[in-house]
PDB file of N, CA and C in Angstrom:
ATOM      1  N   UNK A   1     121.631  99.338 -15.537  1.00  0.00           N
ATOM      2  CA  UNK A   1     121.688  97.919 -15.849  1.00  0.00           C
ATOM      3  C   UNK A   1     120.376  97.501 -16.484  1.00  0.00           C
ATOM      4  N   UNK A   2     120.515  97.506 -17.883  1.00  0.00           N
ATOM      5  CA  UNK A   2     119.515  96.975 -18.362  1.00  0.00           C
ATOM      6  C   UNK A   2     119.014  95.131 -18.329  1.00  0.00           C
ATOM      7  N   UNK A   3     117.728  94.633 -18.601  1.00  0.00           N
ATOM      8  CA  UNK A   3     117.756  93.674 -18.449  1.00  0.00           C
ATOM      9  C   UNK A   3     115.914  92.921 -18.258  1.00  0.00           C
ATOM     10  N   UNK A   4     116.114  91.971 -17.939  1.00  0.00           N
ATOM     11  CA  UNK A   4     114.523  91.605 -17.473  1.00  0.00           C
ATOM     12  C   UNK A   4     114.488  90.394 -16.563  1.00  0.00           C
ATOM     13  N   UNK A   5     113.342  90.943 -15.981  1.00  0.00           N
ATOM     14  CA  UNK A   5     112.821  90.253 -14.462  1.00  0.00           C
ATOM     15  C   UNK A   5     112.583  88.822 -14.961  1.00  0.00           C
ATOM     16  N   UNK A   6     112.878  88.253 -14.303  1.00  0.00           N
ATOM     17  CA  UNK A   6     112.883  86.606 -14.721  1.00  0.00           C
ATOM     18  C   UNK A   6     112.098  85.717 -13.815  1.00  0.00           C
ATOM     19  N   UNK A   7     111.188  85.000 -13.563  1.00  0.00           N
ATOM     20  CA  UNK A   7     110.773  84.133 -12.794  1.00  0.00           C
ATOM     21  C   UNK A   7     111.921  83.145 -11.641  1.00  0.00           C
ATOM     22  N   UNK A   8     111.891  83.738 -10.652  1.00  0.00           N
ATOM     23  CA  UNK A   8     112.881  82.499  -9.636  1.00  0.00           C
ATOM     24  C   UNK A   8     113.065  81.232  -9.690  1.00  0.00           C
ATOM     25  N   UNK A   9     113.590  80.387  -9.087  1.00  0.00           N
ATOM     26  CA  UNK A   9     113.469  78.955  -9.441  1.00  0.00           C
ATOM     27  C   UNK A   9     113.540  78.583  -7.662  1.00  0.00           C
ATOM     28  N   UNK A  10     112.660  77.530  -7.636  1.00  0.00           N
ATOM     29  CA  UNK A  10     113.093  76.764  -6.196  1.00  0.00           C
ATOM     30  C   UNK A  10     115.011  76.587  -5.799  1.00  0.00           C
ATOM     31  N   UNK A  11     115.449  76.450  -7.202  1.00  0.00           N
ATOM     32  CA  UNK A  11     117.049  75.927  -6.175  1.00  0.00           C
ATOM     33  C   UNK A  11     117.521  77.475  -6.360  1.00  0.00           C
ATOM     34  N   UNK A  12     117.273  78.857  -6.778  1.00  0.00           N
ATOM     35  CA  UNK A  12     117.670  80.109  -6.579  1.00  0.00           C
ATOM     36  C   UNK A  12     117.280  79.958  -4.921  1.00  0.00           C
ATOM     37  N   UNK A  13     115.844  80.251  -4.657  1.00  0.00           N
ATOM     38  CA  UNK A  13     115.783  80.487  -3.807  1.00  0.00           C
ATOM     39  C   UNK A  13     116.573  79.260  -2.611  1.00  0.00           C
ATOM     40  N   UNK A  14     116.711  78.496  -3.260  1.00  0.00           N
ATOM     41  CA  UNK A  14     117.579  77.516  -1.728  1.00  0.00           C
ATOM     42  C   UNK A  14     118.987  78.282  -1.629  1.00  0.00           C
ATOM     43  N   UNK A  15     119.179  78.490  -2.965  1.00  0.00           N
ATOM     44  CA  UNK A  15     121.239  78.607  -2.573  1.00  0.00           C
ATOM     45  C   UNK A  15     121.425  80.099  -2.411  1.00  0.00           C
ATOM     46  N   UNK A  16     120.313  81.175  -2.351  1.00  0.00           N
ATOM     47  CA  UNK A  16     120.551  82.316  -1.855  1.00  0.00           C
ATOM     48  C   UNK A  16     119.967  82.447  -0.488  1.00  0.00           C
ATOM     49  N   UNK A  17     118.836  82.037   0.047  1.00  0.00           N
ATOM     50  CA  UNK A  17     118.196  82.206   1.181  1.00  0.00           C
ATOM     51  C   UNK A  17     117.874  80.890   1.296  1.00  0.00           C
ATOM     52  N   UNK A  18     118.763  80.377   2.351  1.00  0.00           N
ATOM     53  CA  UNK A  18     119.333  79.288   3.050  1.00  0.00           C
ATOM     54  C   UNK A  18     117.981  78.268   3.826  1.00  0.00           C
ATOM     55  N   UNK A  19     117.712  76.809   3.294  1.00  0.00           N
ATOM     56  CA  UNK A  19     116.207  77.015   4.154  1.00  0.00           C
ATOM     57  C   UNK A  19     116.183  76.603   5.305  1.00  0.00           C
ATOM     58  N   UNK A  20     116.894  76.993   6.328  1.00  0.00           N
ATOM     59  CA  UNK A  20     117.207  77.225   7.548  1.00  0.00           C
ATOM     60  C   UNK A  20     116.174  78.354   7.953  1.00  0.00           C
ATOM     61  N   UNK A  21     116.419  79.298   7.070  1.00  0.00           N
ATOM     62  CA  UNK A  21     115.346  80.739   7.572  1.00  0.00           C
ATOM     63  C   UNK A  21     114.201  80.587   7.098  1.00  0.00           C
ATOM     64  N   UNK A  22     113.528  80.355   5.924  1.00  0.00           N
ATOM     65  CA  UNK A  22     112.670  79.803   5.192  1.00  0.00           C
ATOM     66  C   UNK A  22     111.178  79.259   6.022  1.00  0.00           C
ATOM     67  N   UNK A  23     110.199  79.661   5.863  1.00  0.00           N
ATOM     68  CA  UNK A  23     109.164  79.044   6.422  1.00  0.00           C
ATOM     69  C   UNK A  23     108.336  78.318   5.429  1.00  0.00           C
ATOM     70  N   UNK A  24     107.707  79.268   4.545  1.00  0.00           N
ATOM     71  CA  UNK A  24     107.023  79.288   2.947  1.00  0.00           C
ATOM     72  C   UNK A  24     107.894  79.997   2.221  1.00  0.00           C
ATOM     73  N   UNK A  25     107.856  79.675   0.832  1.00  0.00           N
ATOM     74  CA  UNK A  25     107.834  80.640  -0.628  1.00  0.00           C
ATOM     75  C   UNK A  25     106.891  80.624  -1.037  1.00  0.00           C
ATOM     76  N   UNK A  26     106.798  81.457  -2.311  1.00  0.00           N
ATOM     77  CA  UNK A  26     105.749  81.925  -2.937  1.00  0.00           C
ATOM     78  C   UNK A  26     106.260  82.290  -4.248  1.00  0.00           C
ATOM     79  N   UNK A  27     106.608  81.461  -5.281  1.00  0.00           N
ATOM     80  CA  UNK A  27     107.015  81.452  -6.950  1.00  0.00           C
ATOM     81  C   UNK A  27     106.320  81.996  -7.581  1.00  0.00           C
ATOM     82  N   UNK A  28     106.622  83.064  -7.949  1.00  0.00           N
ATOM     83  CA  UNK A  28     105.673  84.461  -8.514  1.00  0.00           C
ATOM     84  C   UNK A  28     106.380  85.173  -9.847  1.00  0.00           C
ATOM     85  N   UNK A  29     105.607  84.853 -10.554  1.00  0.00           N
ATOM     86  CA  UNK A  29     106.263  85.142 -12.132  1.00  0.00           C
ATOM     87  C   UNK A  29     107.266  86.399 -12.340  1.00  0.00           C
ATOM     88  N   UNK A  30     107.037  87.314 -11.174  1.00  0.00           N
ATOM     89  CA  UNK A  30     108.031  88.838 -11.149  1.00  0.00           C
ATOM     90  C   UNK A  30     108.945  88.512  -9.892  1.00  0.00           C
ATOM     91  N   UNK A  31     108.447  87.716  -8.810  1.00  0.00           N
ATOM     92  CA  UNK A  31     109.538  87.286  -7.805  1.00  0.00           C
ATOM     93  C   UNK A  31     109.477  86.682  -7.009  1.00  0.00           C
ATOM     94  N   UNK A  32     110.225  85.833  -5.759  1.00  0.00           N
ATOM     95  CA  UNK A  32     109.275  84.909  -5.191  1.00  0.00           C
ATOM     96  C   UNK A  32     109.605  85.724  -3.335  1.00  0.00           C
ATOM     97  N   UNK A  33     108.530  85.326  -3.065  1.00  0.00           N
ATOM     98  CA  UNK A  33     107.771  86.142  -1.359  1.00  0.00           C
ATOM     99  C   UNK A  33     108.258  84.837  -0.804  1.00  0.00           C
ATOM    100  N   UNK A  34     109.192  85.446   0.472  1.00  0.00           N
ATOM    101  CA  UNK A  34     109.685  84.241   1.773  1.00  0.00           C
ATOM    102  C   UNK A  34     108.752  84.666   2.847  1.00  0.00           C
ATOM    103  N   UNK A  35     108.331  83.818   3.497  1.00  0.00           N
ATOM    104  CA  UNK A  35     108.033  84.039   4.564  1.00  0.00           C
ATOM    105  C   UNK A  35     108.740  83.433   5.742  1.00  0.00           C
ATOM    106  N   UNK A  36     110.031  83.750   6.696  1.00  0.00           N
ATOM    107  CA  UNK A  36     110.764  83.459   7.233  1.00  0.00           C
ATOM    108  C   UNK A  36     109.563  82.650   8.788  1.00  0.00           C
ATOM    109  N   UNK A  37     110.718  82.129   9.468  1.00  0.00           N
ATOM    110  CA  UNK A  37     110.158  81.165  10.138  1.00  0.00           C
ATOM    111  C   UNK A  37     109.734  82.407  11.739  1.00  0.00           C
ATOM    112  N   UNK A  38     110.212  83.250  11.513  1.00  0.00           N
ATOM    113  CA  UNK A  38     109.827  84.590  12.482  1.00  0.00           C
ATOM    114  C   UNK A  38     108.596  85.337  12.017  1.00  0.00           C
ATOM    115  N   UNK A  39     108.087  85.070  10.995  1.00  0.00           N
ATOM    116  CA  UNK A  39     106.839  85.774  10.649  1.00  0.00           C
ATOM    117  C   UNK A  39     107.068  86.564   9.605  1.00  0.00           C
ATOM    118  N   UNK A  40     108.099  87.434   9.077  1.00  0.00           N
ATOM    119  CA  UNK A  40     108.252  88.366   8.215  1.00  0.00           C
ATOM    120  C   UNK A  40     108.137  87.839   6.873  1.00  0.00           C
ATOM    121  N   UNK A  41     108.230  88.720   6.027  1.00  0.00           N
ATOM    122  CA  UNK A  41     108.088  88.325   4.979  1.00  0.00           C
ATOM    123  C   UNK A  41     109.487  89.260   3.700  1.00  0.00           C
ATOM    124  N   UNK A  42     110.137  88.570   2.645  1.00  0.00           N
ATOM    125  CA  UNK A  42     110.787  89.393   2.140  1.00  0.00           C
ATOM    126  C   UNK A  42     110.942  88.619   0.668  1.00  0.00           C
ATOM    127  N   UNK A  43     111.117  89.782  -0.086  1.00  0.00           N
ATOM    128  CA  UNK A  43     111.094  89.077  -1.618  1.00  0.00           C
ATOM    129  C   UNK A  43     112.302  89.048  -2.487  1.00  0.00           C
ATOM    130  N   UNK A  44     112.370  87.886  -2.764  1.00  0.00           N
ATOM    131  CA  UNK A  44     113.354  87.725  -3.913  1.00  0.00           C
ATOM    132  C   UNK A  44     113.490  88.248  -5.491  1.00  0.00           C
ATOM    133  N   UNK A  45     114.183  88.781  -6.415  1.00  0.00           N
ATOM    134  CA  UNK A  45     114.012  89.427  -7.609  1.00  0.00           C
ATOM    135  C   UNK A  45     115.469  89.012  -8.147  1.00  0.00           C
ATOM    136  N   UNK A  46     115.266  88.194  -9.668  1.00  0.00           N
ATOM    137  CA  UNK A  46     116.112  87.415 -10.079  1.00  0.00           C
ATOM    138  C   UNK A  46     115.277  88.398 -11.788  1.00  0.00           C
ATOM    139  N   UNK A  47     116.708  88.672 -12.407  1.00  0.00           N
ATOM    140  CA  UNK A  47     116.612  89.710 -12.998  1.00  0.00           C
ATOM    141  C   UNK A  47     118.158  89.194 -14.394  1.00  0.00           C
ATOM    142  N   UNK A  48     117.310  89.148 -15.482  1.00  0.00           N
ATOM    143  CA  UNK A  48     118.375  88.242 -16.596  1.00  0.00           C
ATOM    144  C   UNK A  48     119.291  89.362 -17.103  1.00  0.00           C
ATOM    145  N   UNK A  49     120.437  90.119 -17.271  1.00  0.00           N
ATOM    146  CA  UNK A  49     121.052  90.884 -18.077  1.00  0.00           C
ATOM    147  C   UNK A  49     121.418  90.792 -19.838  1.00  0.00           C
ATOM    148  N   UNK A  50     121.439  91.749 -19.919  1.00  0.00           N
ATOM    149  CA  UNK A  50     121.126  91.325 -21.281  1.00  0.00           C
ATOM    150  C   UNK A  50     122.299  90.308 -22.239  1.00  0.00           C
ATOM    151  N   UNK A  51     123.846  90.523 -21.086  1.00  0.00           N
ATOM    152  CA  UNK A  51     124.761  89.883 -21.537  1.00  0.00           C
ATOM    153  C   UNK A  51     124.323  88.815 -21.088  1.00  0.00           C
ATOM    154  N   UNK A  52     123.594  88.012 -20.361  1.00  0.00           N
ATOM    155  CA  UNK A  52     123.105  86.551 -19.854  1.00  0.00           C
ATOM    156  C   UNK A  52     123.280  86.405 -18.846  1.00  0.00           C
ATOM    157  N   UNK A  53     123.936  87.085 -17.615  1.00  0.00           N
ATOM    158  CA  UNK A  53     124.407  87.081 -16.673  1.00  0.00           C
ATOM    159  C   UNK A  53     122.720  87.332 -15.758  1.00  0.00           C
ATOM    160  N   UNK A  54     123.178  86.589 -14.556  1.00  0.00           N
ATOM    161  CA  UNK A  54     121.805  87.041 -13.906  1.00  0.00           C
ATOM    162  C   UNK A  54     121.770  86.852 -12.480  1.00  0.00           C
ATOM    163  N   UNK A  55     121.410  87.823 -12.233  1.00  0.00           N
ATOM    164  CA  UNK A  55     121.421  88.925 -10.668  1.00  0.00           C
ATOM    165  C   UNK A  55     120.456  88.283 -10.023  1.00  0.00           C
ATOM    166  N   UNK A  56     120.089  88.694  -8.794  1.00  0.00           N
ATOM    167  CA  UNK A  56     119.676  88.907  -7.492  1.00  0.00           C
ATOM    168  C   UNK A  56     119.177  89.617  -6.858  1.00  0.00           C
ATOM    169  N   UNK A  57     118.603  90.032  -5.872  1.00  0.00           N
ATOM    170  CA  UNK A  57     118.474  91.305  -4.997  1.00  0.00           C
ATOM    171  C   UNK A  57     117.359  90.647  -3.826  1.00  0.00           C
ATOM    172  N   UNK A  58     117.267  91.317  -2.782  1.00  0.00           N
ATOM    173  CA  UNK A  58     116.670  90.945  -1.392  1.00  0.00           C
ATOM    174  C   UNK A  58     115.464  92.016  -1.214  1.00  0.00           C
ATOM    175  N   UNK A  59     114.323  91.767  -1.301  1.00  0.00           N
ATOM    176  CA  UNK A  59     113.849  93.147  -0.317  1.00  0.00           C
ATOM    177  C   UNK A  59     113.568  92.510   0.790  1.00  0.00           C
ATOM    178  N   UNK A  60     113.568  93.048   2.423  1.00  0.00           N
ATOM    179  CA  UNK A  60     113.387  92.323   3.426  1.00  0.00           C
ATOM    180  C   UNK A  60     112.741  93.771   4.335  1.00  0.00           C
ATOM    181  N   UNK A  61     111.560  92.744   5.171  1.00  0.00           N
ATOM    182  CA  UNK A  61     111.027  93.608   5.740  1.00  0.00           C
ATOM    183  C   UNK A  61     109.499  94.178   5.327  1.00  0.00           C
ATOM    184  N   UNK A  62     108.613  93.330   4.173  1.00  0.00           N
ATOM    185  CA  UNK A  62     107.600  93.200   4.068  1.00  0.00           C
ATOM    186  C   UNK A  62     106.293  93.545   4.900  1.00  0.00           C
ATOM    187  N   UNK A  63     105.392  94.325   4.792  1.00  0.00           N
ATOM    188  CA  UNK A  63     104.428  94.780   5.540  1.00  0.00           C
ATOM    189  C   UNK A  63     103.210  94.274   4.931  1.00  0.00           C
ATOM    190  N   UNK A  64     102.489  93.667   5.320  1.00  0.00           N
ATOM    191  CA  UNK A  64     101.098  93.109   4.255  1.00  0.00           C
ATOM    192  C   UNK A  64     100.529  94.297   4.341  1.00  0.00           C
ATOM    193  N   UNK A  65      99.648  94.818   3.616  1.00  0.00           N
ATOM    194  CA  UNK A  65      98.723  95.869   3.439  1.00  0.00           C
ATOM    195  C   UNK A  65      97.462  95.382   4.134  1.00  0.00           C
ATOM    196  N   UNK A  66      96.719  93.643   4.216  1.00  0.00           N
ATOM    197  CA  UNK A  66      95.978  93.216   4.700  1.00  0.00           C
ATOM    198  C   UNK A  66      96.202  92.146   6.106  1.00  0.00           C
ATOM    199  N   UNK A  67      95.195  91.735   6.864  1.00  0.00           N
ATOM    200  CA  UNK A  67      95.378  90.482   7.542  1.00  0.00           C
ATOM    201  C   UNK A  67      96.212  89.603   7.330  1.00  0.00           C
ATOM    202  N   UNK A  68      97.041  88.774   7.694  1.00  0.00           N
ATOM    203  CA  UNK A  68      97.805  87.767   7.709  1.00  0.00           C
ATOM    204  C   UNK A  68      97.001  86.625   6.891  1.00  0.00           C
ATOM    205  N   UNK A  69      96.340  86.259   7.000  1.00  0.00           N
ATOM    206  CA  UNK A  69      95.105  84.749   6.040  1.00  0.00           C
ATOM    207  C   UNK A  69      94.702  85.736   5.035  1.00  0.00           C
ATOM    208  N   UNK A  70      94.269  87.389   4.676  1.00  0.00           N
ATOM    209  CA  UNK A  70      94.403  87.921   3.305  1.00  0.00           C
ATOM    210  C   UNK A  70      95.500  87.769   2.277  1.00  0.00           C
ATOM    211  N   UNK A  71      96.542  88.113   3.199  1.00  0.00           N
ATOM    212  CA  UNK A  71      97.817  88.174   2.680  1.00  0.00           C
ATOM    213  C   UNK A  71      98.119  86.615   2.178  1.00  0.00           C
ATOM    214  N   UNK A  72      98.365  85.853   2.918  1.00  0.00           N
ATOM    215  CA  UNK A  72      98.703  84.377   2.790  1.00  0.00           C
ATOM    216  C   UNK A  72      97.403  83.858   1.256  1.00  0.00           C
ATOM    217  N   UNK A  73      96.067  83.887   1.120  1.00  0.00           N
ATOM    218  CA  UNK A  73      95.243  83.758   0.376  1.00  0.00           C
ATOM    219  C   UNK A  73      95.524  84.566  -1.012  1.00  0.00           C
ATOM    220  N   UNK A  74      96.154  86.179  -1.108  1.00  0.00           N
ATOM    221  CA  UNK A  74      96.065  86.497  -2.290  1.00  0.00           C
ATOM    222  C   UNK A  74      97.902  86.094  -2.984  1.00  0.00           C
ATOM    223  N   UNK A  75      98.906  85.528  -2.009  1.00  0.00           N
ATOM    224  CA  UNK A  75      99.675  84.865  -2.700  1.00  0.00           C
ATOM    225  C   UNK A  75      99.831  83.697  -3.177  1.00  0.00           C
ATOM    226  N   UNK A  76      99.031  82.469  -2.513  1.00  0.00           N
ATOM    227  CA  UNK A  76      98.526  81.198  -2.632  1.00  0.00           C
ATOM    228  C   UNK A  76      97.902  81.577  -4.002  1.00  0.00           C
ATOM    229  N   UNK A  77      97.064  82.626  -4.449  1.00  0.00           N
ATOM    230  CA  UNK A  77      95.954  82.528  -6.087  1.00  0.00           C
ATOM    231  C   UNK A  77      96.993  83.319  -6.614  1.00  0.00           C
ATOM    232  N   UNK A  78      97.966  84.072  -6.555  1.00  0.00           N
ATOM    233  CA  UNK A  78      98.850  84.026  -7.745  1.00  0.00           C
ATOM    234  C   UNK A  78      99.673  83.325  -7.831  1.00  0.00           C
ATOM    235  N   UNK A  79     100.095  82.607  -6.894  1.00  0.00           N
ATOM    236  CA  UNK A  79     101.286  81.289  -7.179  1.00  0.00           C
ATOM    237  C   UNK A  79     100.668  80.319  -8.159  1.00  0.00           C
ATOM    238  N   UNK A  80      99.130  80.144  -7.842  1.00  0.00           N
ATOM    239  CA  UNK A  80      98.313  78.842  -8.692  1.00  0.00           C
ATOM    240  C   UNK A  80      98.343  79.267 -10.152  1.00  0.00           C
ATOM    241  N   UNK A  81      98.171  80.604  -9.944  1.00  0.00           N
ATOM    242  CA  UNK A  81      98.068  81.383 -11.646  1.00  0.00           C
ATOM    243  C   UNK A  81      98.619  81.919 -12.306  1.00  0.00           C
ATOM    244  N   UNK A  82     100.318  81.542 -11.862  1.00  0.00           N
ATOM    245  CA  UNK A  82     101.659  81.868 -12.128  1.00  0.00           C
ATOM    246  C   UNK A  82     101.192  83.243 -12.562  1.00  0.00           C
ATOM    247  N   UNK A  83     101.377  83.934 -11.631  1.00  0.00           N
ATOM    248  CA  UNK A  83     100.851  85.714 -11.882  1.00  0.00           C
ATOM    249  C   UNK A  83     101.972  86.398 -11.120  1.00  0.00           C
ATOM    250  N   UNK A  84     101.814  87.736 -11.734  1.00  0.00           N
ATOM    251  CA  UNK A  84     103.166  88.374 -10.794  1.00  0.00           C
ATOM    252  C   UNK A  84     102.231  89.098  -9.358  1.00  0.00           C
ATOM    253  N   UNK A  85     103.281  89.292  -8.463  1.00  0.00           N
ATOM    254  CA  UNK A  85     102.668  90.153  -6.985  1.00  0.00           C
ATOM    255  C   UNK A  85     101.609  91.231  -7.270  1.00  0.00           C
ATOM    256  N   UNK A  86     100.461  90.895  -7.116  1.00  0.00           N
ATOM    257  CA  UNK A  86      99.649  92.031  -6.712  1.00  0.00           C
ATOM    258  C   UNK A  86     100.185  93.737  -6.195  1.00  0.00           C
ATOM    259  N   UNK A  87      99.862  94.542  -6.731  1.00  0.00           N
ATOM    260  CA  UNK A  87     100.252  95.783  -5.746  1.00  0.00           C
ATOM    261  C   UNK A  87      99.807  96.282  -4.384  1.00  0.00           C
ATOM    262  N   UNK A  88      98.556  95.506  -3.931  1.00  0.00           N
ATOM    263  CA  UNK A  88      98.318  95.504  -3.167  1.00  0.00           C
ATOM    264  C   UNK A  88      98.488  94.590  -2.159  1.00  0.00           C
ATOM    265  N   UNK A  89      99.105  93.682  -2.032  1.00  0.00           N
ATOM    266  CA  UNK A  89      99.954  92.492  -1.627  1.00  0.00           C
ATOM    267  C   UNK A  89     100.223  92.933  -0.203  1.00  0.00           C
ATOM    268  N   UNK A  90     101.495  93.833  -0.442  1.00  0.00           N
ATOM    269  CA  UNK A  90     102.730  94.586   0.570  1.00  0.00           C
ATOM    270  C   UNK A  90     102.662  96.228   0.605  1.00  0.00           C
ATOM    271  N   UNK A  91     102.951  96.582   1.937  1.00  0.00           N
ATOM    272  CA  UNK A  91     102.886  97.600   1.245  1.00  0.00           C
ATOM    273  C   UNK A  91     104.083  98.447   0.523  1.00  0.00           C
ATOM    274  N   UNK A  92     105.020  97.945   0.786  1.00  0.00           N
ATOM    275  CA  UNK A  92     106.115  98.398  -0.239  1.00  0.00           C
ATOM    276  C   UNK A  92     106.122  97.876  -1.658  1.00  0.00           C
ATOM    277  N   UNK A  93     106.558  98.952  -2.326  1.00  0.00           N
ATOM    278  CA  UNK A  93     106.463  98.243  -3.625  1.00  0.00           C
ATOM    279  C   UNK A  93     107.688  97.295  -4.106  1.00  0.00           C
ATOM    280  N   UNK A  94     107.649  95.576  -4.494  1.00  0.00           N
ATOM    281  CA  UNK A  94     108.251  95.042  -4.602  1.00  0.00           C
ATOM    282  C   UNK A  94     109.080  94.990  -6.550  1.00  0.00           C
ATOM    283  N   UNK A  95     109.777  95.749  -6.401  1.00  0.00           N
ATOM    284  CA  UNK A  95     110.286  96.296  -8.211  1.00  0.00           C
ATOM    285  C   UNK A  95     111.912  95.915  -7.669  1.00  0.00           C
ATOM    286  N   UNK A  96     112.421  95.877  -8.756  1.00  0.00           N
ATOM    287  CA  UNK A  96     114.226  95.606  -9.235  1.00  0.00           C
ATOM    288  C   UNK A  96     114.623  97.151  -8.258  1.00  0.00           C
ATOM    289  N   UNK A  97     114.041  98.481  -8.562  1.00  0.00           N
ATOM    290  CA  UNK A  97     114.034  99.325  -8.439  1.00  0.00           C
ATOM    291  C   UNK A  97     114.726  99.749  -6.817  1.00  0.00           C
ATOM    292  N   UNK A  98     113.567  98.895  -6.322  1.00  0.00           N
ATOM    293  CA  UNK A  98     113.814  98.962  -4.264  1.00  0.00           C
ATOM    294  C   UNK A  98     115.005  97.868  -4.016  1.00  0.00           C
ATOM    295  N   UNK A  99     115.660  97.008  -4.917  1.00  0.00           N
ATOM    296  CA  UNK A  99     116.820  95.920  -4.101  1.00  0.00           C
ATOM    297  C   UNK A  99     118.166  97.269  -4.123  1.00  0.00           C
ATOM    298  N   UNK A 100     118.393  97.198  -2.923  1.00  0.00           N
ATOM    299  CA  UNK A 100     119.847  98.112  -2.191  1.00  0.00           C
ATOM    300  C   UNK A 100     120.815  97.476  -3.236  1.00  0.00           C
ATOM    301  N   UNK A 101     121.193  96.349  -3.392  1.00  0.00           N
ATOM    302  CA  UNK A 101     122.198  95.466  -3.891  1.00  0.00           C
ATOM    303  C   UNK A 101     121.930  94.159  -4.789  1.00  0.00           C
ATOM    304  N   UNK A 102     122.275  94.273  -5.992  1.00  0.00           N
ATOM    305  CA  UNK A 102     122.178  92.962  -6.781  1.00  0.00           C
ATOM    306  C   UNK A 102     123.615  92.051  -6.652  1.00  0.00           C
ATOM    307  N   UNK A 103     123.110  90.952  -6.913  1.00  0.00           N
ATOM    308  CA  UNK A 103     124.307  90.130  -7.006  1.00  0.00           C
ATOM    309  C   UNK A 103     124.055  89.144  -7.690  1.00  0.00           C
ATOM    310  N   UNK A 104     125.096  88.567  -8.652  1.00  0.00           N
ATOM    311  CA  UNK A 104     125.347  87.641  -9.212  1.00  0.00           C
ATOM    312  C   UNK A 104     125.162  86.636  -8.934  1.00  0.00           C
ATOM    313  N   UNK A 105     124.344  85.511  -9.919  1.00  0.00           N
ATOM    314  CA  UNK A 105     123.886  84.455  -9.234  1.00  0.00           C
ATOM    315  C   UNK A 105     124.678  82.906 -10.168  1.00  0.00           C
ATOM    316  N   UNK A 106     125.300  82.525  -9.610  1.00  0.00           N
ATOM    317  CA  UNK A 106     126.278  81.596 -10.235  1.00  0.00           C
ATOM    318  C   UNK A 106     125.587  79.881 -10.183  1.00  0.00           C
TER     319      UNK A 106
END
């Protein structure tokens, strides 16, 4: 599936991840970082096809690589600088690559 990574939008993230679970986001030019109201963290990846159609995918289960106030601080300065996720962020790598399942986003 060819295609390209698209910047999320606040009402993606409402009408896929419900803000019931929701603590923070984090609008990140490659995807946007939840931080659920349990502490975890998991990222969204909204991805344009080339027919126009445009997908979805979940990664869940986020590990910071740093402290909790590191972590929280180096997504706060790329949200300000509409930048994509650091690699050193998480320690999984957050790519189209790692979502189990895309889905259509209507």
């Amino acid at each position: 599936m060819s295609g390209t990574i698209i910047r999320p939008t606040m009402n993606m993230v409402s009408d896929i991840l419900c803000r019931v679970h929701e603590k923070e986001t984090w609008i990140l030019n490659d995807c946007a970082i939840i931080r659920t109201k349990d502490g975890r963290f998991a990222a969204l990846i909204a991805k344009r096809m080339d027919d126009g159609d445009i997908y979805y995918g979940i990664i869940a289960g986020l590990h910071p690589c740093a402290s909790l106030h590191d972590t929280l601080k180096k997504l706060d300065i790329a949200c300000e600088n509409f930048e994509d996720l650091t690699r050193d962020t998480f320690r999984e790598t957050v790519s189209w690559e790692r979502v189990e399942m895309g889905n259509r986003y209507m």
